[in-house]
Protein backbone atom coordinates (compact mmCIF):
# COMPACT_ATOMS: atom_id res chain seq x y z
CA UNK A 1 0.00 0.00 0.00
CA UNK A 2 1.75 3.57 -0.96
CA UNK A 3 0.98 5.65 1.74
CA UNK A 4 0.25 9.28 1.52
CA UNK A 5 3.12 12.16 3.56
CA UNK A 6 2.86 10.45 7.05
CA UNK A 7 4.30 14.17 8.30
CA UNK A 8 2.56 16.86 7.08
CA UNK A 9 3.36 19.12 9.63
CA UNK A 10 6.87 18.94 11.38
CA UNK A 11 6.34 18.30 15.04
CA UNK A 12 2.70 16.91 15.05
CA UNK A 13 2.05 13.43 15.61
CA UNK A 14 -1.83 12.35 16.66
CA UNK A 15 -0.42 8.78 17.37
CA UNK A 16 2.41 9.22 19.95
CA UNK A 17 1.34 9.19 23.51
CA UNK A 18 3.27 12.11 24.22
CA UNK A 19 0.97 14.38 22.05
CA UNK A 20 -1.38 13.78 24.24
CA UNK A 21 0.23 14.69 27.15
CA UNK A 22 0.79 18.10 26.05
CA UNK A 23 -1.08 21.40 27.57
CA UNK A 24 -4.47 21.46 26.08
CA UNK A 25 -4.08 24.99 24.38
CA UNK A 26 -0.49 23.24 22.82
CA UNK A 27 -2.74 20.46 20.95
CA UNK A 28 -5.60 22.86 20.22
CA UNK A 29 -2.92 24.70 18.24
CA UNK A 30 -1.78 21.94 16.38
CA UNK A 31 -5.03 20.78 15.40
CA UNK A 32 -5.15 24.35 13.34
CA UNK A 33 -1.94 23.78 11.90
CA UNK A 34 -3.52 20.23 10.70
CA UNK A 35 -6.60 22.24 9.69
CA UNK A 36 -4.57 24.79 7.60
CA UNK A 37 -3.34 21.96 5.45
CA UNK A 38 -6.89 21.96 3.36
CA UNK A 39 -7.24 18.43 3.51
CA UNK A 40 -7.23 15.59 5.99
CA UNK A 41 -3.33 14.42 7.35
CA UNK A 42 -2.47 11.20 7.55
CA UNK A 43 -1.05 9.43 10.28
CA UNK A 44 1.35 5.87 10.59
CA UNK A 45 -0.98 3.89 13.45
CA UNK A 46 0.42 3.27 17.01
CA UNK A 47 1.90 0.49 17.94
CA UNK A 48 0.74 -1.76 20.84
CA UNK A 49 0.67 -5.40 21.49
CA UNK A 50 -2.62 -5.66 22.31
CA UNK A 51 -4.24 -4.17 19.08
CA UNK A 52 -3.96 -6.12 15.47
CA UNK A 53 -1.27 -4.36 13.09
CA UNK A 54 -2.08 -1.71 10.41
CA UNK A 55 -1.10 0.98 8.18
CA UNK A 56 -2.44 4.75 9.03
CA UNK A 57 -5.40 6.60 8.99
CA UNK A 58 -6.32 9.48 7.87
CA UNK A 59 -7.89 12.57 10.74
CA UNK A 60 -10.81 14.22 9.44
CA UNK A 61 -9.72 17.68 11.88
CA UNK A 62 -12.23 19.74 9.49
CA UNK A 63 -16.17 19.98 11.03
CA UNK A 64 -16.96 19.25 7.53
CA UNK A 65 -15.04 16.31 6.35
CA UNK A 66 -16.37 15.06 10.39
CA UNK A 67 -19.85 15.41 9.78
CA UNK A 68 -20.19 14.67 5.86
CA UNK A 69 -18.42 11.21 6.90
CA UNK A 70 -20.99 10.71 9.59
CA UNK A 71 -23.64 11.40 7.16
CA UNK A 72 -22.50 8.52 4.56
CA UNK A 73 -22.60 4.96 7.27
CA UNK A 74 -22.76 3.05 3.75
CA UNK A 75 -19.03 4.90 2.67
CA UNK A 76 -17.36 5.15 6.37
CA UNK A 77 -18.37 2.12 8.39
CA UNK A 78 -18.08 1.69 12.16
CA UNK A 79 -18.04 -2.52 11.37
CA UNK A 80 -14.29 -2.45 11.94
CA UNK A 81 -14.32 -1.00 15.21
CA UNK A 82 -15.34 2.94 16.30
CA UNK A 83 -13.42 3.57 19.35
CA UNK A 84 -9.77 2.50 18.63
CA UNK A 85 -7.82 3.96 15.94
CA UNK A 86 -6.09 0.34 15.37
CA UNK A 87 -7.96 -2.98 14.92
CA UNK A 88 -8.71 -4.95 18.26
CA UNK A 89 -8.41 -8.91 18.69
CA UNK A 90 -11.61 -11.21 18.06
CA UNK A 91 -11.50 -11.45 22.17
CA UNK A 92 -12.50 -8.03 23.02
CA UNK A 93 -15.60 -8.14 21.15
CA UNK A 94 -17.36 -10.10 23.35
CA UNK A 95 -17.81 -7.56 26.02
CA UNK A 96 -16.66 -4.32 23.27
CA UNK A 97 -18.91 -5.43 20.48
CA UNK A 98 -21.82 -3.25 21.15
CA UNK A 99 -23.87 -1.24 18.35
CA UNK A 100 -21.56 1.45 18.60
CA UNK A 101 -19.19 -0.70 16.27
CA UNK A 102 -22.13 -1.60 14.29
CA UNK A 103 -23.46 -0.66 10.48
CA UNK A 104 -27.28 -0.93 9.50
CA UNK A 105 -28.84 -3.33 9.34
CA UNK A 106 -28.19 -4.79 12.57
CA UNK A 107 -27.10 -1.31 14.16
CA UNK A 108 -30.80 -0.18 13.26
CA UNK A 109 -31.93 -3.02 14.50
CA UNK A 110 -30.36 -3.37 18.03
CA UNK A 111 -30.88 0.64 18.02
CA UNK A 112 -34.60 0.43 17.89
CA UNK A 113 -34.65 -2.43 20.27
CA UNK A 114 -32.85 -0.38 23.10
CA UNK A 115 -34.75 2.40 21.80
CA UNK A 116 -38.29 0.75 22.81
CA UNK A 117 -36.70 0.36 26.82
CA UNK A 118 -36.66 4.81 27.00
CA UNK A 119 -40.50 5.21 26.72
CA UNK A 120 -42.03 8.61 27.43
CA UNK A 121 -42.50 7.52 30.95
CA UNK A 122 -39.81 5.87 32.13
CA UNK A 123 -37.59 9.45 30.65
CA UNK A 124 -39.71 11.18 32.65
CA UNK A 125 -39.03 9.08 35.50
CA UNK A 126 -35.42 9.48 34.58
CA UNK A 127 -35.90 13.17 34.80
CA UNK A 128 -36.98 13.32 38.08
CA UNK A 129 -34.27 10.74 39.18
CA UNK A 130 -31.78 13.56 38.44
CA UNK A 131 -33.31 16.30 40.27
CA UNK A 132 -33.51 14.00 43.27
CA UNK A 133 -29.60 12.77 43.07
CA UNK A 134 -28.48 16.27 42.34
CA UNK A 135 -30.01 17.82 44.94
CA UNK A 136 -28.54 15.01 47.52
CA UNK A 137 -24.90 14.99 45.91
CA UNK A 138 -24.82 19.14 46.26
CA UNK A 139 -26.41 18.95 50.05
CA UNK A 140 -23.44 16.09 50.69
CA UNK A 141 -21.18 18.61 49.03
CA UNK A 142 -21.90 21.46 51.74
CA UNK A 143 -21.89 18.73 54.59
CA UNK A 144 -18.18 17.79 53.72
CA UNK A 145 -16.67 20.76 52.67
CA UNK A 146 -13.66 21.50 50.48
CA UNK A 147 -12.87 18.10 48.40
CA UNK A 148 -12.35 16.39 45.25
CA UNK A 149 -15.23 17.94 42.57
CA UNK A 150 -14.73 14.50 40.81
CA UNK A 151 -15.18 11.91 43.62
CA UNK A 152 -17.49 13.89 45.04
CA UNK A 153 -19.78 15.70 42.55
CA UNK A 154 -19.14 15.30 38.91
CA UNK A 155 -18.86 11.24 39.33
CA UNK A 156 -21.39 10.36 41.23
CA UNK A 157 -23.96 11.56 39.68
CA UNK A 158 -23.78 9.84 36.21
CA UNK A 159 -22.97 6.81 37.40
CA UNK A 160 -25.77 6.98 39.87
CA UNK A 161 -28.24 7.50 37.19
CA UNK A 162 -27.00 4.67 35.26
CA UNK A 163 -27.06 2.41 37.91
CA UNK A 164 -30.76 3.37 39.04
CA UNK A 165 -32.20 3.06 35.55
CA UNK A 166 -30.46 -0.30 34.79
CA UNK A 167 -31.70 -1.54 38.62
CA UNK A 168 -27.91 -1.83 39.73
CA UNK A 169 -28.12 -1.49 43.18
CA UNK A 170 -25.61 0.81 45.75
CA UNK A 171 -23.57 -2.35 46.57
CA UNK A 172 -21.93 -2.78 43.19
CA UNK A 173 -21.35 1.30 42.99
CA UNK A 174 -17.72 1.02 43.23
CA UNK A 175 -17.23 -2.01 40.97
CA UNK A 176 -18.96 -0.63 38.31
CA UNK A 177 -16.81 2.89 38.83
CA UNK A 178 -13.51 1.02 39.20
CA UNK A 179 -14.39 -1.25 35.76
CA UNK A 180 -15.21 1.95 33.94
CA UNK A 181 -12.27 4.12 35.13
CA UNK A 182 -10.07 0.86 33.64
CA UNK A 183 -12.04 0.24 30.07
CA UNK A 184 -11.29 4.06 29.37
CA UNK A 185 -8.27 4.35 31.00
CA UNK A 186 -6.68 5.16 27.63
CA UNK A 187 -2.67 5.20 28.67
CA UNK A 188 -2.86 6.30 32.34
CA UNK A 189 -1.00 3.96 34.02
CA UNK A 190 -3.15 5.29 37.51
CA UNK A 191 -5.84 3.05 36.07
CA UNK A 192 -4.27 0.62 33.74
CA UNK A 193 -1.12 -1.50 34.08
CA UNK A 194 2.27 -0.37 31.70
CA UNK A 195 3.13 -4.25 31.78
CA UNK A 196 1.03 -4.88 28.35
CA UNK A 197 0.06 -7.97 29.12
CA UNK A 198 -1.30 -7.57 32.59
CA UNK A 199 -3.09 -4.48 30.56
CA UNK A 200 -4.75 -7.23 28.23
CA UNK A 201 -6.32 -8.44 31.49
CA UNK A 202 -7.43 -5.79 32.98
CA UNK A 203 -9.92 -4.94 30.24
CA UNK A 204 -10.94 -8.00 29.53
CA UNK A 205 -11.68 -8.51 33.35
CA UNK A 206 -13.35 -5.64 34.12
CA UNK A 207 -15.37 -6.72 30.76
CA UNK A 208 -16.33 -9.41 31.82
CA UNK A 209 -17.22 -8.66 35.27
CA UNK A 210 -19.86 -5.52 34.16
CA UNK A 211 -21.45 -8.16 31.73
CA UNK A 212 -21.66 -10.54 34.14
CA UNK A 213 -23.06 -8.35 36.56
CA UNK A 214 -26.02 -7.25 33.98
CA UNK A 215 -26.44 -10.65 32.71
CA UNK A 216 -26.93 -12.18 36.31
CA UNK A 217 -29.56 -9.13 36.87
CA UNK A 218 -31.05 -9.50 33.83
CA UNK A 219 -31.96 -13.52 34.68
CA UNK A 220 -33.67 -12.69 37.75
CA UNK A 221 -35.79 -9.66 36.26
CA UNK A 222 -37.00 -12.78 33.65
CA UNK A 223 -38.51 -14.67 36.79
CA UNK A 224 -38.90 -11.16 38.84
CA UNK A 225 -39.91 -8.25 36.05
CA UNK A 226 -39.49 -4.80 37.82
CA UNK A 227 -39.70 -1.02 36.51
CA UNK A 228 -36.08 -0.79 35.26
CA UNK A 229 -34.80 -0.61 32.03
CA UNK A 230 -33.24 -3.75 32.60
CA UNK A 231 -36.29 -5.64 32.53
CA UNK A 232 -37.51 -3.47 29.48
CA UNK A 233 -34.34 -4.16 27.61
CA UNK A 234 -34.64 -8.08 28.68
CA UNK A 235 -38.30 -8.60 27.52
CA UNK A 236 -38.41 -5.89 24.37
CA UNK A 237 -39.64 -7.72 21.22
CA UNK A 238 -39.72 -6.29 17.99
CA UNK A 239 -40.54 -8.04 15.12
CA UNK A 240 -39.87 -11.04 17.02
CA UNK A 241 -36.44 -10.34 17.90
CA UNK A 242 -35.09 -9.88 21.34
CA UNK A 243 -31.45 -8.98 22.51
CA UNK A 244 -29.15 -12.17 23.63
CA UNK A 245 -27.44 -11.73 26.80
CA UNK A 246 -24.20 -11.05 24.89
CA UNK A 247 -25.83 -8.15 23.24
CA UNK A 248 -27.65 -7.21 26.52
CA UNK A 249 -24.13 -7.21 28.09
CA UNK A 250 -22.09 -5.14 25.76
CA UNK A 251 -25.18 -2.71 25.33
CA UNK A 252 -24.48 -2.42 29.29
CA UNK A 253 -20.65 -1.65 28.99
CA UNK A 254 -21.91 0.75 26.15
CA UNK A 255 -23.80 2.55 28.72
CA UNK A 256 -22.48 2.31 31.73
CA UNK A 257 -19.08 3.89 30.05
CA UNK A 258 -20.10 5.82 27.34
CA UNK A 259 -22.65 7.46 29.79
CA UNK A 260 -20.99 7.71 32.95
CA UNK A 261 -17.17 9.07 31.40
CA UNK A 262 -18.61 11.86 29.20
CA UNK A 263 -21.37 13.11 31.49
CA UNK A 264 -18.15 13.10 34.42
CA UNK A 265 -16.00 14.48 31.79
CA UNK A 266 -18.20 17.68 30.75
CA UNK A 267 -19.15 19.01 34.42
CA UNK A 268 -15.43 18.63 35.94
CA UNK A 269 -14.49 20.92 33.20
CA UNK A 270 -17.92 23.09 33.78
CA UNK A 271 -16.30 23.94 36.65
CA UNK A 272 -12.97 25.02 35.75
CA UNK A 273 -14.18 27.10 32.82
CA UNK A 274 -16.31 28.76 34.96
CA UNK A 275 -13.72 29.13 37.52
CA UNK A 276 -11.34 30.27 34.51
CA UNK A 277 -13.84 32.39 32.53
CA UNK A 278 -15.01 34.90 35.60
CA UNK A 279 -17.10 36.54 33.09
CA UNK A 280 -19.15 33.99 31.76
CA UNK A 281 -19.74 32.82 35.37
CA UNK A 282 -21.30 36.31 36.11
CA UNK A 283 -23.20 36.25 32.89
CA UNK A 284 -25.17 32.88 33.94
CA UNK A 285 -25.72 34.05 37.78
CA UNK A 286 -27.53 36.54 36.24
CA UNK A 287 -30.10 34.72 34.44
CA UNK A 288 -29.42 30.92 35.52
CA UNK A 289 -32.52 29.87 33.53
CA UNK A 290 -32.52 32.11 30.82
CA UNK A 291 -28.28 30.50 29.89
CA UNK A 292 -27.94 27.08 31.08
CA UNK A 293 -29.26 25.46 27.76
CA UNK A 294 -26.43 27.63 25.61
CA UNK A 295 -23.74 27.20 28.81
CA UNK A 296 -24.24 23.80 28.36
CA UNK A 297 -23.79 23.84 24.60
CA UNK A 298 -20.96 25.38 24.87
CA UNK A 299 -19.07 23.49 27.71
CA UNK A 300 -19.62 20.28 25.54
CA UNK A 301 -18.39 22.23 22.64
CA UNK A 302 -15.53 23.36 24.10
CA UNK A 303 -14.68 20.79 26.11
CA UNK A 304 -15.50 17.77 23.38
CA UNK A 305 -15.63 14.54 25.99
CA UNK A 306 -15.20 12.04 23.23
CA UNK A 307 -12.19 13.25 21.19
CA UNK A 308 -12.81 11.01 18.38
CA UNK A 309 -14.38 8.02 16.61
CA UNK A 310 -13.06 6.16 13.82
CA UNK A 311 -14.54 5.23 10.94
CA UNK A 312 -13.72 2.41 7.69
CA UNK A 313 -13.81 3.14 3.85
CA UNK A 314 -16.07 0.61 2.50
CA UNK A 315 -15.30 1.25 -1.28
CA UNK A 316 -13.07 3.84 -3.64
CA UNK A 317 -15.14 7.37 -3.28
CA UNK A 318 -14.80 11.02 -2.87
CA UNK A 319 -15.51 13.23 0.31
CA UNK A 320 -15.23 17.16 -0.11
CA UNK A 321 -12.59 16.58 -2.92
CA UNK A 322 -10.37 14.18 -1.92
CA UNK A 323 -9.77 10.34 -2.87
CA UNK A 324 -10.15 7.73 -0.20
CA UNK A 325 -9.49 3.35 -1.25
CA UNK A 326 -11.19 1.08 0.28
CA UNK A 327 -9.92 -0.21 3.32
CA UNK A 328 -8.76 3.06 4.29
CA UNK A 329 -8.93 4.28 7.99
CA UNK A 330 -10.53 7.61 8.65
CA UNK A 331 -10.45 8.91 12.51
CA UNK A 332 -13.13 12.01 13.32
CA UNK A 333 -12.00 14.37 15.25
CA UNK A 334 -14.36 16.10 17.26
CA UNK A 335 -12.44 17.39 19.35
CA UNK A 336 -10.80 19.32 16.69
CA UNK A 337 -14.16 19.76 14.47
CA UNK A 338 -15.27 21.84 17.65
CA UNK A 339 -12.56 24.19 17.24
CA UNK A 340 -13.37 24.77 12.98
CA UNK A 341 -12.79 28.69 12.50
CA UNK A 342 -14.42 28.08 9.32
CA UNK A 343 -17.51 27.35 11.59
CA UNK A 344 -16.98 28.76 15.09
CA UNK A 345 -15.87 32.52 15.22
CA UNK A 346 -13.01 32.51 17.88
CA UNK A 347 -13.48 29.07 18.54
CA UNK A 348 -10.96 29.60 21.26
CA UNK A 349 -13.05 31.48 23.40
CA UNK A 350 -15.15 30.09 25.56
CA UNK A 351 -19.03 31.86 25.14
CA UNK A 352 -22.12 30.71 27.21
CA UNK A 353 -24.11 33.01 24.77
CA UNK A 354 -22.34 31.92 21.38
CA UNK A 355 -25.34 30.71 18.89
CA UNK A 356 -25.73 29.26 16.62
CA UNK A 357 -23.66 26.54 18.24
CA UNK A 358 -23.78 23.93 15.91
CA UNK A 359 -20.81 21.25 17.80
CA UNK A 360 -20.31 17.82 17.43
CA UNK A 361 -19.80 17.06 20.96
CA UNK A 362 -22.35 14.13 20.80
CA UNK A 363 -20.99 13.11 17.40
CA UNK A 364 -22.53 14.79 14.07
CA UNK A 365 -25.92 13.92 12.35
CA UNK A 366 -26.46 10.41 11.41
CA UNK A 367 -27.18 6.89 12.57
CA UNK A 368 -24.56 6.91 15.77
CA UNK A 369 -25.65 10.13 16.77
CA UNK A 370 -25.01 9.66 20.89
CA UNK A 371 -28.42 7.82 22.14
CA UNK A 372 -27.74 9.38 25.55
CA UNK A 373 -27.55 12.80 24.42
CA UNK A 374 -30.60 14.12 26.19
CA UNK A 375 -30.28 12.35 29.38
CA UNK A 376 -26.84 13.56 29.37
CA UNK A 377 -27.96 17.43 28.60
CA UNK A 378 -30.28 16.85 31.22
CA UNK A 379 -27.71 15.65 34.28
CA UNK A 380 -25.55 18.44 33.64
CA UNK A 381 -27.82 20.97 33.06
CA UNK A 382 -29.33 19.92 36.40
CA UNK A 383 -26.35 19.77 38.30
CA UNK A 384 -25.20 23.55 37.00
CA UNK A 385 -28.49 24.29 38.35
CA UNK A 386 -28.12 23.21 41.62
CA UNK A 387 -24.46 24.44 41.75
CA UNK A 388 -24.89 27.65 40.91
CA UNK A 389 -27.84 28.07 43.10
CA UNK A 390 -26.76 26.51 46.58
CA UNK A 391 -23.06 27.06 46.05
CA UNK A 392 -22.53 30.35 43.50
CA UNK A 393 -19.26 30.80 44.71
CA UNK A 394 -17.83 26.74 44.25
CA UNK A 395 -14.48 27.33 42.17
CA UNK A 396 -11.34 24.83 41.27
CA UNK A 397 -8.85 25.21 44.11
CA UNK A 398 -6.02 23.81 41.90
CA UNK A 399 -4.76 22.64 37.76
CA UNK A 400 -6.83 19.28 36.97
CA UNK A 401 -5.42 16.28 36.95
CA UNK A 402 -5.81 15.15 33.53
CA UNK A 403 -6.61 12.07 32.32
CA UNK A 404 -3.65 10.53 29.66
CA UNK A 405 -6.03 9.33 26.77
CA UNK A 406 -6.19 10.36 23.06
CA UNK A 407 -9.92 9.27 23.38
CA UNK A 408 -11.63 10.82 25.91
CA UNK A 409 -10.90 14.78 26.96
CA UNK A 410 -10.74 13.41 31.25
CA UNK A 411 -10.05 15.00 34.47
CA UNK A 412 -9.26 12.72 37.53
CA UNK A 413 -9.36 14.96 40.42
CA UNK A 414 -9.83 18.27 41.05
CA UNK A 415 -9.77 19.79 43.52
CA UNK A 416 -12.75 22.51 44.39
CA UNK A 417 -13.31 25.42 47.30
CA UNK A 418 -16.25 27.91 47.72
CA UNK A 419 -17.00 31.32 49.83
């Protein structure tokens, strides 16, 4: 395979680990430089011993060549795998195989299964779920003081939801937090071994032990139906087809991680913008109501959780006006889609009242648009709520303590201090 110029831009290399440990505004302004180039760079894949050999991909940086890709499933599959740049072994897709790494028909399929469990009711049950938890985590907050936002605020909560709708009770809590913090560990070695193959087993354990866990739940709701989503998920029939327990198990993983990380991921940094951004803090005290939707926009803009999914050329076509073969590996960017100054004037600053604020923070338009998207607008929106109203002065008390993963935009602790 001929290869296009694996270094388009002297100093910039999306696949070494180091890159990513870089000062955010240091990557943000290499992204431009990638974005300058007109046309998507291409990168030699990373090398680990627990992912299957390849070539290079190309990064869609551009918010168009991200969103017209997620337009076209048929061109730029997510079959080969969505959330590693590099192929994984046949062994991790029995726990990793959910629909996210799925094309139509049996994404659509699985998709409209799940999607038959989130009723009008039980999201409005949902809904009122995280009113209750916020309002407890926040009153906790006041009880103990100066802390860790993450343990204390921006973690629970998620995970809490997640656990309630799927009928998870308290008692597994901290499995189900430690499993997640190791599936998207990415290369912090605070979560996930160096030794590569004690890594190998870490993920597959903690895998196996949250399908396990849903699976086991999942039996007794068939002899015991409650008013979870468990039980929904576990007796939904459409068309005559029902989800196996493998599918039932990775849809779990899907949601318990997907879910928990990003919604984490987005408040932590809610609070250092506002923290950073004094402004923009007095703009929403002023009308709390009136700016939350837009603050929240924009702190998922800004902040992108999900820094990328990848995607597979299916056949020989053309996007925006350049050639890709089949086979070919194309990684979306949206972390650096969100930054477009083709699309975002001053895409650097951050703007509670910045519309039209079209991001792709829960991926673009089309079939994998994020299924959580409005429960997750919903938990953080309700937990700047309760923040800024019972605690208006809460601030960071210190620099995060970033997360070391090219895939998800993490903070691990920080720490947080009020008036």
């Amino acid at each position: 395979m001929t290869t296009p110029d694996t270094h388009p831009v002297e100093g910039v290399d999306l696949s070494l680990v180091e890159f990513w440990g870089q000062p955010l505004e240091a990557r943000h302004a290499d992204f431009a430089k990638l974005r300058r180039l007109g046309k998507p760079p291409y990168f030699i894949e990373p090398e680990t011993p627990f992912t299957v050999p390849g070539d290079g991909y190309y990064a869609f940086v551009s918010h168009a060549d991200v969103t017209a890709a997620s337009r076209q499933p048929e061109l730029f599959s997510s079959a080969r795998g969505a959330t590693s740049i590099q192929d994984l072994p046949p062994e991790f897709n029995e726990y990793f195989g959910s629909m996210i790494n799925m094309d139509d028909p049996r994404h659509a399929r699985l998709r409209r299964i799940v999607s038959r469990a989130f009723t009008p009711r039980m999201i409005k049950k949902f809904e009122e779920d995280v009113q209750r938890t916020a309002e407890v985590i926040v009153d906790d907050l006041i009880a103990t003081g100066p802390c860790d936002f993450v343990q204390h605020v921006s973690a629970r909560l998620p995970l809490k939801i997640i656990c309630e709708m799927m009928g998870i009770g308290d008692e597994h809590y901290e499995m189900v937090l430690r499993n997640t913090n190791i599936i998207l560990s990415g290369s912090d070695p605070e979560f996930l071994s160096e030794d590569m193959d004690e890594a190998i087993g870490q993920l597959l354990t903690s895998g196996k032990d949250l399908a396990d866990l849903v699976m086991a739940i999942a039996a007794d709701r068939a002899e015991h139906p409650q008013d979870d989503v468990i039980t929904a998920l576990a007796s939904a029939n459409i068309d005559g087809e029902q989800l196996t327990p493998a599918e039932l198990g990775s849809f779990f993983i899907l949601l318990v991680v997907a879910g928990n990380e990003t919604t984490r991921t987005a408040i932590s940094h809610a609070l250092n913008l506002l923290t950073q951004h004094s402004d923009q803090r007095e703009l929403l005290l002023a009308d709390i109501e009136g700016r939350l939707p837009g603050a929240v926009e924009e702190v998922v803009r800004y902040v992108s959780p999900v820094i990328f999914m990848r995607r597979s050329v299916t056949r020989d076509c053309t996007l925006n006006g350049h050639d890709y073969k089949e086979g070919d590996k194309a990684v979306l960017f949206y972390w650096a889609a969100n930054r477009d100054e083709s699309v975002f004037p001053d895409p650097g600053r951050f703007d509670i009242t910045r519309s039209p604020n079209p991001h792709v923070g829960f991926g673009a338009a089309g079939p994998h648009f994020c299924l959580g998207a409005h429960l997750a607008r919903r938990e953080i929106t309700v937990m700047l709520r309760e923040l800024m109203t019972k605690v208006p002065t809460i601030r960071a008390a210190g620099e995060p303590d970033r997360l070391l993963s090219s895939f998800i935009n993490g903070i691990k602790h920080l720490p947080c201090e009020w008036d």
